[in-house]
N, C-alpha and C. Protein backbone atom coordinates (compact mmCIF):
# COMPACT_ATOMS: atom_id res chain seq x y z
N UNK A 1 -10.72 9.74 -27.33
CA UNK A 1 -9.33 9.53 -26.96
C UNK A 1 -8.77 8.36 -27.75
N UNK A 2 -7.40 8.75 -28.19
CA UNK A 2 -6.76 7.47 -29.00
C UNK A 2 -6.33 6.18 -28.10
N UNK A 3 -6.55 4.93 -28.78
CA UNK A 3 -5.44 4.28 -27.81
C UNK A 3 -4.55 4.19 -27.65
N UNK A 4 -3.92 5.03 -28.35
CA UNK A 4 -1.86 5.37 -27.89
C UNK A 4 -2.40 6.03 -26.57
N UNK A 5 -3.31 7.07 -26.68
CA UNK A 5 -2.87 7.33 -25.03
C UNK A 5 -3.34 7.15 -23.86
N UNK A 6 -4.13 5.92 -24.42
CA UNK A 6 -4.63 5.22 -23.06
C UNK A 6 -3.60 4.15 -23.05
N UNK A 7 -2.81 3.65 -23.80
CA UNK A 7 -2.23 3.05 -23.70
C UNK A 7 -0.67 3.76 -23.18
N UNK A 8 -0.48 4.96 -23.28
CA UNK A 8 0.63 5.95 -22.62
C UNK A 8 0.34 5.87 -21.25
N UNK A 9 -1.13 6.14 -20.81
CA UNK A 9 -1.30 6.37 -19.56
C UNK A 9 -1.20 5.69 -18.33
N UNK A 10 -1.54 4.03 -19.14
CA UNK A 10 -1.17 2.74 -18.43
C UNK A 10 0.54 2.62 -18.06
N UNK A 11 1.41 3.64 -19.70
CA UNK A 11 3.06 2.86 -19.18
C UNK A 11 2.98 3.87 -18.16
N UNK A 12 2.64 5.10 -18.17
CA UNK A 12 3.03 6.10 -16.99
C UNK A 12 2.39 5.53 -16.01
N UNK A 13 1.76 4.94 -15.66
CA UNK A 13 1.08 4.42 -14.11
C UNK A 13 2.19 3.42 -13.88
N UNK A 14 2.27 2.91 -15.12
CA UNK A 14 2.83 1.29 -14.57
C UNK A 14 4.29 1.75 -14.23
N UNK A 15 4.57 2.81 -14.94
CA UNK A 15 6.26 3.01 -14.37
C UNK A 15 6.32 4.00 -13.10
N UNK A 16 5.23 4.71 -12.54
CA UNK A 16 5.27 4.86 -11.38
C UNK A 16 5.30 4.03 -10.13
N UNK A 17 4.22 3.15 -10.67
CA UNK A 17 4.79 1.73 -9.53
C UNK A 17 5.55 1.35 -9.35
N UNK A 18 6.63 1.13 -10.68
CA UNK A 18 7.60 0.18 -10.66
C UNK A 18 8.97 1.18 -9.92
N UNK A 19 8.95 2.51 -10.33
CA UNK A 19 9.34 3.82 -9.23
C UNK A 19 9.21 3.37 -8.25
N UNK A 20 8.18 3.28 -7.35
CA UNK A 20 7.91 2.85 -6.06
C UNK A 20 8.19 1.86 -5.56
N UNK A 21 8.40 0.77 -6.58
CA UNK A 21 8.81 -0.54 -5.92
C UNK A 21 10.56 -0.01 -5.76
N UNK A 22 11.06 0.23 -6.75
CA UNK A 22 12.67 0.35 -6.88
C UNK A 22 13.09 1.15 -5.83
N UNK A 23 12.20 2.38 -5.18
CA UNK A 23 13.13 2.96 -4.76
C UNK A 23 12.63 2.89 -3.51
N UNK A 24 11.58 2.51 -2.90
CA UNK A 24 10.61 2.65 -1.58
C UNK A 24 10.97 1.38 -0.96
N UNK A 25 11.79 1.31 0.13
CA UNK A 25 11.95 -0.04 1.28
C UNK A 25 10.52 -0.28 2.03
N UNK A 26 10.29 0.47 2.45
CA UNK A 26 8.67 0.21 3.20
C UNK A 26 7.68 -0.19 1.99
N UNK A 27 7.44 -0.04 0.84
CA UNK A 27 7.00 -0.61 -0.41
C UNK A 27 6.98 -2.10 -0.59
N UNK A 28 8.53 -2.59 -0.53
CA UNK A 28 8.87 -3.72 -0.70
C UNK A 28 8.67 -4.88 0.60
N UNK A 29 8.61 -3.75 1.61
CA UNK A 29 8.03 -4.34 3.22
C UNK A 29 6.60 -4.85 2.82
N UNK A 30 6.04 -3.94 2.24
CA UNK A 30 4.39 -3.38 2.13
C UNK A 30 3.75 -5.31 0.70
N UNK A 31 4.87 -5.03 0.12
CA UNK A 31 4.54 -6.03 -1.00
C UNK A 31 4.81 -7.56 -0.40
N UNK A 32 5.95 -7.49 1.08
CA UNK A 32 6.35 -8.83 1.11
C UNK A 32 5.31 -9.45 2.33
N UNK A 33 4.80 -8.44 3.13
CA UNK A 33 3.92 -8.55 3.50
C UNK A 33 2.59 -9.37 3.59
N UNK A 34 2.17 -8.46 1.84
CA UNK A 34 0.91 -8.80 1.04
C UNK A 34 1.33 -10.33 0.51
N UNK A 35 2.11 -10.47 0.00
CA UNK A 35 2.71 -12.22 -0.23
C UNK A 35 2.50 -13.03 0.61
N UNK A 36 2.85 -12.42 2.02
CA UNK A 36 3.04 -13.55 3.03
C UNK A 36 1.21 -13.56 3.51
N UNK A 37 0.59 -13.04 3.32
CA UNK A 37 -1.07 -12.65 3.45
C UNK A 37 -1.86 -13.57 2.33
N UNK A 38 -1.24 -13.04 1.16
CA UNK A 38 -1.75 -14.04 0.32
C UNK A 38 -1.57 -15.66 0.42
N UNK A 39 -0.53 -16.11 0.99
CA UNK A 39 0.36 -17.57 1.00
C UNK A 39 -0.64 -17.76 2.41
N UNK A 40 -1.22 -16.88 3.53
CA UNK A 40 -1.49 -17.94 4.14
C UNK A 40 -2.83 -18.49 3.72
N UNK A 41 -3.21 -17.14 3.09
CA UNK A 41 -4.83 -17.29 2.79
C UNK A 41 -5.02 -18.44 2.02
N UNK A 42 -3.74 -18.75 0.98
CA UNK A 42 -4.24 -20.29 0.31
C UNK A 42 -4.06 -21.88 0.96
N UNK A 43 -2.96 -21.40 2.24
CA UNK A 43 -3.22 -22.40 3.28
C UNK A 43 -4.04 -22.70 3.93
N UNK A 44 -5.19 -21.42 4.61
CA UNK A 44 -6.16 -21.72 5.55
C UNK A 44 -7.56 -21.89 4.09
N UNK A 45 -7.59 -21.55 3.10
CA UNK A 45 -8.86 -22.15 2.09
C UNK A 45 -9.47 -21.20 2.80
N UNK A 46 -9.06 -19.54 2.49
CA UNK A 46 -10.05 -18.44 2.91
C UNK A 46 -11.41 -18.72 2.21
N UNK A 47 -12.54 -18.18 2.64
CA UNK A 47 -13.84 -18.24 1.95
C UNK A 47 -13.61 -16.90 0.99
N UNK A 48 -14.87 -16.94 -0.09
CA UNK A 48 -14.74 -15.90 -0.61
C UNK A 48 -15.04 -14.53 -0.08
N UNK A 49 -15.72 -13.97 1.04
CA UNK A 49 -15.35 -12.80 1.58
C UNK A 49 -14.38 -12.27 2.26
N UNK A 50 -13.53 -13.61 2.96
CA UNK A 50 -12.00 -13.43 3.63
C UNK A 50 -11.33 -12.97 2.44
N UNK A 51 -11.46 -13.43 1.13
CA UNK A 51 -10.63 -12.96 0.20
C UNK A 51 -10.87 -11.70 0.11
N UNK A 52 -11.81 -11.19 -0.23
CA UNK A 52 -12.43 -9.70 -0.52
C UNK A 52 -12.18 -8.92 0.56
N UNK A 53 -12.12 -9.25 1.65
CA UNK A 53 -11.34 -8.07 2.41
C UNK A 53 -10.17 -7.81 2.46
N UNK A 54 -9.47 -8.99 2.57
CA UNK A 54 -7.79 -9.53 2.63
C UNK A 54 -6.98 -8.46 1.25
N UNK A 55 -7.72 -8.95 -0.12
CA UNK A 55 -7.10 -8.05 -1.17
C UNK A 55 -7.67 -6.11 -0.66
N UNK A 56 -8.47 -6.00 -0.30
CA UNK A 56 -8.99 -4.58 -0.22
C UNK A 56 -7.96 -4.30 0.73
N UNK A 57 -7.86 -5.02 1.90
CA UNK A 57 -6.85 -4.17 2.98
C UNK A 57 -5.27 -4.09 2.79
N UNK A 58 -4.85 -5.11 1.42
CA UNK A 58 -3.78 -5.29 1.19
C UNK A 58 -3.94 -3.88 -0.11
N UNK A 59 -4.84 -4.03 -0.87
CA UNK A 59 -4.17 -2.80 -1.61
C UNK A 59 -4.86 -1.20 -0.96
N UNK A 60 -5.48 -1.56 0.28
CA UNK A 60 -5.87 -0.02 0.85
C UNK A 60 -3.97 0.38 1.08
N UNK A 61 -3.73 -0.19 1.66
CA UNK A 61 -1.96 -0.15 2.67
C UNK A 61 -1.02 0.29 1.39
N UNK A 62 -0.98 -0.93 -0.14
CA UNK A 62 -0.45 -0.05 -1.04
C UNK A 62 -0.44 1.27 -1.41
N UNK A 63 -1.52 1.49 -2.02
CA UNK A 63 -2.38 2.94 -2.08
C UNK A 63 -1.83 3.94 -1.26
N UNK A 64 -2.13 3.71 -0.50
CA UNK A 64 -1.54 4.40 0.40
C UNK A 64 0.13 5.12 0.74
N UNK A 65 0.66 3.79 0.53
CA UNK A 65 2.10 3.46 0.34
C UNK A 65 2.38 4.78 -0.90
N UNK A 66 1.52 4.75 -2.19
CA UNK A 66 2.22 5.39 -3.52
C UNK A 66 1.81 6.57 -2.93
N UNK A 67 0.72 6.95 -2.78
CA UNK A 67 0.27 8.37 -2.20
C UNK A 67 1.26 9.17 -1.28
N UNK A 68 1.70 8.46 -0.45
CA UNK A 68 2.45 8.77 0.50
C UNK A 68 4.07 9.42 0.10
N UNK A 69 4.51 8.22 -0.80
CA UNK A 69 5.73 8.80 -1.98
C UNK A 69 5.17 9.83 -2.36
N UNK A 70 4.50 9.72 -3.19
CA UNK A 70 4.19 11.19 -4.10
C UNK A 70 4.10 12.29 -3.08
N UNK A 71 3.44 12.61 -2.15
CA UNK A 71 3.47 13.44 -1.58
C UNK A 71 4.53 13.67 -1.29
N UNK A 72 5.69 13.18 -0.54
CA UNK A 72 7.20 13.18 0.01
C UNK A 72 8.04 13.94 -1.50
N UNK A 73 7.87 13.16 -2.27
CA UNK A 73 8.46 14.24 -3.59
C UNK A 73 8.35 15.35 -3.74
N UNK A 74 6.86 15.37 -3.84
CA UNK A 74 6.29 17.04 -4.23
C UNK A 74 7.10 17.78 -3.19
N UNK A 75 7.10 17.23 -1.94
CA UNK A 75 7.12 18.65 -0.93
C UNK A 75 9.09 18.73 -0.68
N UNK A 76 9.67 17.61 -1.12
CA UNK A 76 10.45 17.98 -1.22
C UNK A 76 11.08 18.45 -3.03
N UNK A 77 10.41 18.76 -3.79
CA UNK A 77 10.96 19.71 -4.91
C UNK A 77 9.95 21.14 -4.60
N UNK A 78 9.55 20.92 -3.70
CA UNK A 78 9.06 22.55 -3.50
C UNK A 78 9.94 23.27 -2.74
N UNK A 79 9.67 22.14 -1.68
CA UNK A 79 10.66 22.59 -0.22
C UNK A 79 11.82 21.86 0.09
N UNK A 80 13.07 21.93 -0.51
CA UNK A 80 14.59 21.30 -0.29
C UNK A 80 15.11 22.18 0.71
N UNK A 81 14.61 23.15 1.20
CA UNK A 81 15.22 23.14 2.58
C UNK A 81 13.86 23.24 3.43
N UNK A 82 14.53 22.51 4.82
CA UNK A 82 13.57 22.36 6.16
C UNK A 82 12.53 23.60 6.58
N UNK A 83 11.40 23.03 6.19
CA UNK A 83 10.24 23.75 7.18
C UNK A 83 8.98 23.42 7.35
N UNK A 84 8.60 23.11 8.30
CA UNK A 84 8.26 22.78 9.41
C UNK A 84 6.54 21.78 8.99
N UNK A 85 6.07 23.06 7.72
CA UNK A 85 5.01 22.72 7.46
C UNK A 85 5.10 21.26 6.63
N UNK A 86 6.40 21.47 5.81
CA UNK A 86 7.10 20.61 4.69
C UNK A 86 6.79 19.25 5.79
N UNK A 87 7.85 19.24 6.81
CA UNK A 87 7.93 18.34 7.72
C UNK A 87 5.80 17.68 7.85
N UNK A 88 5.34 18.58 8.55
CA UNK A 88 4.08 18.13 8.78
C UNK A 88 3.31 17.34 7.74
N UNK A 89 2.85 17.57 6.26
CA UNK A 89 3.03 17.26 5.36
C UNK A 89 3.06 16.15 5.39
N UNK A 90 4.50 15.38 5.24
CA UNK A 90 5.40 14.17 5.07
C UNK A 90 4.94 13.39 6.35
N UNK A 91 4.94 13.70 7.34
CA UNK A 91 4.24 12.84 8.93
C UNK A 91 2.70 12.79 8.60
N UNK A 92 2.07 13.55 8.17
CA UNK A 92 0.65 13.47 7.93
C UNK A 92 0.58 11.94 6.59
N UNK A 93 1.33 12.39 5.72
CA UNK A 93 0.80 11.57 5.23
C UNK A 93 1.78 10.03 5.27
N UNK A 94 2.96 9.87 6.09
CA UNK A 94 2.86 8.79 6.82
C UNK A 94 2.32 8.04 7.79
N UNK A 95 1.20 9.11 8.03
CA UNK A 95 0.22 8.52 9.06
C UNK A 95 -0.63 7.93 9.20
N UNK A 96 -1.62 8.29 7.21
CA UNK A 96 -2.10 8.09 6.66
C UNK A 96 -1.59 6.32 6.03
N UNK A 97 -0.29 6.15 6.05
CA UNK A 97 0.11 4.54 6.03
C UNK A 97 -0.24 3.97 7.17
N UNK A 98 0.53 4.84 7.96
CA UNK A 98 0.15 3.79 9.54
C UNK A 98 -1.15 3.67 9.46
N UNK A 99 -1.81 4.27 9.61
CA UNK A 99 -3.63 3.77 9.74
C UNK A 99 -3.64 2.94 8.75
N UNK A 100 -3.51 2.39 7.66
CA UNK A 100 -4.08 1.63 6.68
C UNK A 100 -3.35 0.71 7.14
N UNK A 101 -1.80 0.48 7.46
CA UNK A 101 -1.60 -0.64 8.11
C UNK A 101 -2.25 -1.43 9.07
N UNK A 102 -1.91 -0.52 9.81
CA UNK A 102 -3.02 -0.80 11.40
C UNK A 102 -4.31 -1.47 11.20
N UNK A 103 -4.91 -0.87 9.93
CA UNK A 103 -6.59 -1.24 9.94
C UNK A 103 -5.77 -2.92 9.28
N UNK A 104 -5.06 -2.85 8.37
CA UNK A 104 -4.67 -4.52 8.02
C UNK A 104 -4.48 -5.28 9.02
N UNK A 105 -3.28 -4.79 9.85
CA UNK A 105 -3.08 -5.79 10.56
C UNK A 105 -4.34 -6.43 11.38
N UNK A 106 -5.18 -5.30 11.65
CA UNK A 106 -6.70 -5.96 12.72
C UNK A 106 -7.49 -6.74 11.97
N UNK A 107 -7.74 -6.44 10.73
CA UNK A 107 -8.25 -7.41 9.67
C UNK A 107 -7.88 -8.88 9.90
N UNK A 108 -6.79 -9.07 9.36
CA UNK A 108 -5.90 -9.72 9.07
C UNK A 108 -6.29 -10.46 10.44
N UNK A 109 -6.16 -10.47 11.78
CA UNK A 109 -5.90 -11.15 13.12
C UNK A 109 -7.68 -11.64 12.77
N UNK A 110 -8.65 -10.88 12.25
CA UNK A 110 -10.28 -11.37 12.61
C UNK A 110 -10.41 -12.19 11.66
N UNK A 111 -9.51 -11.95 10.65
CA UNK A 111 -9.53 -12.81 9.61
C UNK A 111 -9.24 -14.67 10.20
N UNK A 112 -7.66 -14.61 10.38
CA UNK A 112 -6.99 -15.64 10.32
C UNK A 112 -6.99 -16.14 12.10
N UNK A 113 -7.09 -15.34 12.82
CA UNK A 113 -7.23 -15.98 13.94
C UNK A 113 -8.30 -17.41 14.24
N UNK A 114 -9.23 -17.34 13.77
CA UNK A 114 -10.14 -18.17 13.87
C UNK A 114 -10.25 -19.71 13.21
N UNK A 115 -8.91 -19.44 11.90
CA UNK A 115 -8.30 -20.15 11.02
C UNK A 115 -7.45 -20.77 11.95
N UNK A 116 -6.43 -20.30 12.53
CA UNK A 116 -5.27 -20.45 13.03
C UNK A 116 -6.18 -21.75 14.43
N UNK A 117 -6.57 -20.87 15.17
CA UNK A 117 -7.51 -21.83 16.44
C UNK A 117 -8.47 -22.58 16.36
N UNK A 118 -8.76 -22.78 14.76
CA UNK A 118 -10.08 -23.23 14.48
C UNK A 118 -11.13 -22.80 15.34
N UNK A 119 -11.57 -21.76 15.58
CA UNK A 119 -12.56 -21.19 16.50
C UNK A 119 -13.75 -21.91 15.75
């Protein structure tokens, strides 16, 4: 493979993100989030495995986040009018955010709680 098109393949990734950032509000929730996660972690002097989970659960929730777009596209240039399965689809795989949130946010509390109370 040439490196023009590994180097193509990087702008197409990278301009899908940047897709996702521009047009996705829960994205930009999802990123301001991860900021405010990162900012405390350099306040409390996470150890190095608080870090290693902290980034994993912050980009599991991204991941998730793009997956979730993409899917919502596809099913709506298949399906532009309402049905049902279309619908299911789009909830399934917003659900698939909620859980990755969810698993952050519990992280996140076993993480920093102990920080926070000095346990």
């Amino acid at each position: 493979m040439s490196s023009n098109g590994i180097i193509s393949k990087f702008a197409w990734a990278i301009a899908g993100l940047v897709a996702v950032i521009r047009e996705e509000r829960n994205m930009r929730i999802h990123l301001a989030a991860a900021g405010a996660a990162l900012g405390a972690g350099l306040i409390f002097r996470l150890e190095r495995h608080e870090w290693g989970l902290l980034v994993i659960a912050i980009v599991m929730v991204l991941v998730t986040e793009v997956v979730n777009t993409a899917v919502e596209r596809v099913v709506d240039l298949i399906s532009p009018q309402y049905h049902p399965l279309a619908e299911k689809a789009k909830n399934m795989a917003a659900g698939a955010v909620l859980l990755s949130a969810l698993a952050a946010v519990v992280l996140g509390v076993i993480i920093f709680v102990p920080h926070i109370f000095r346990v």
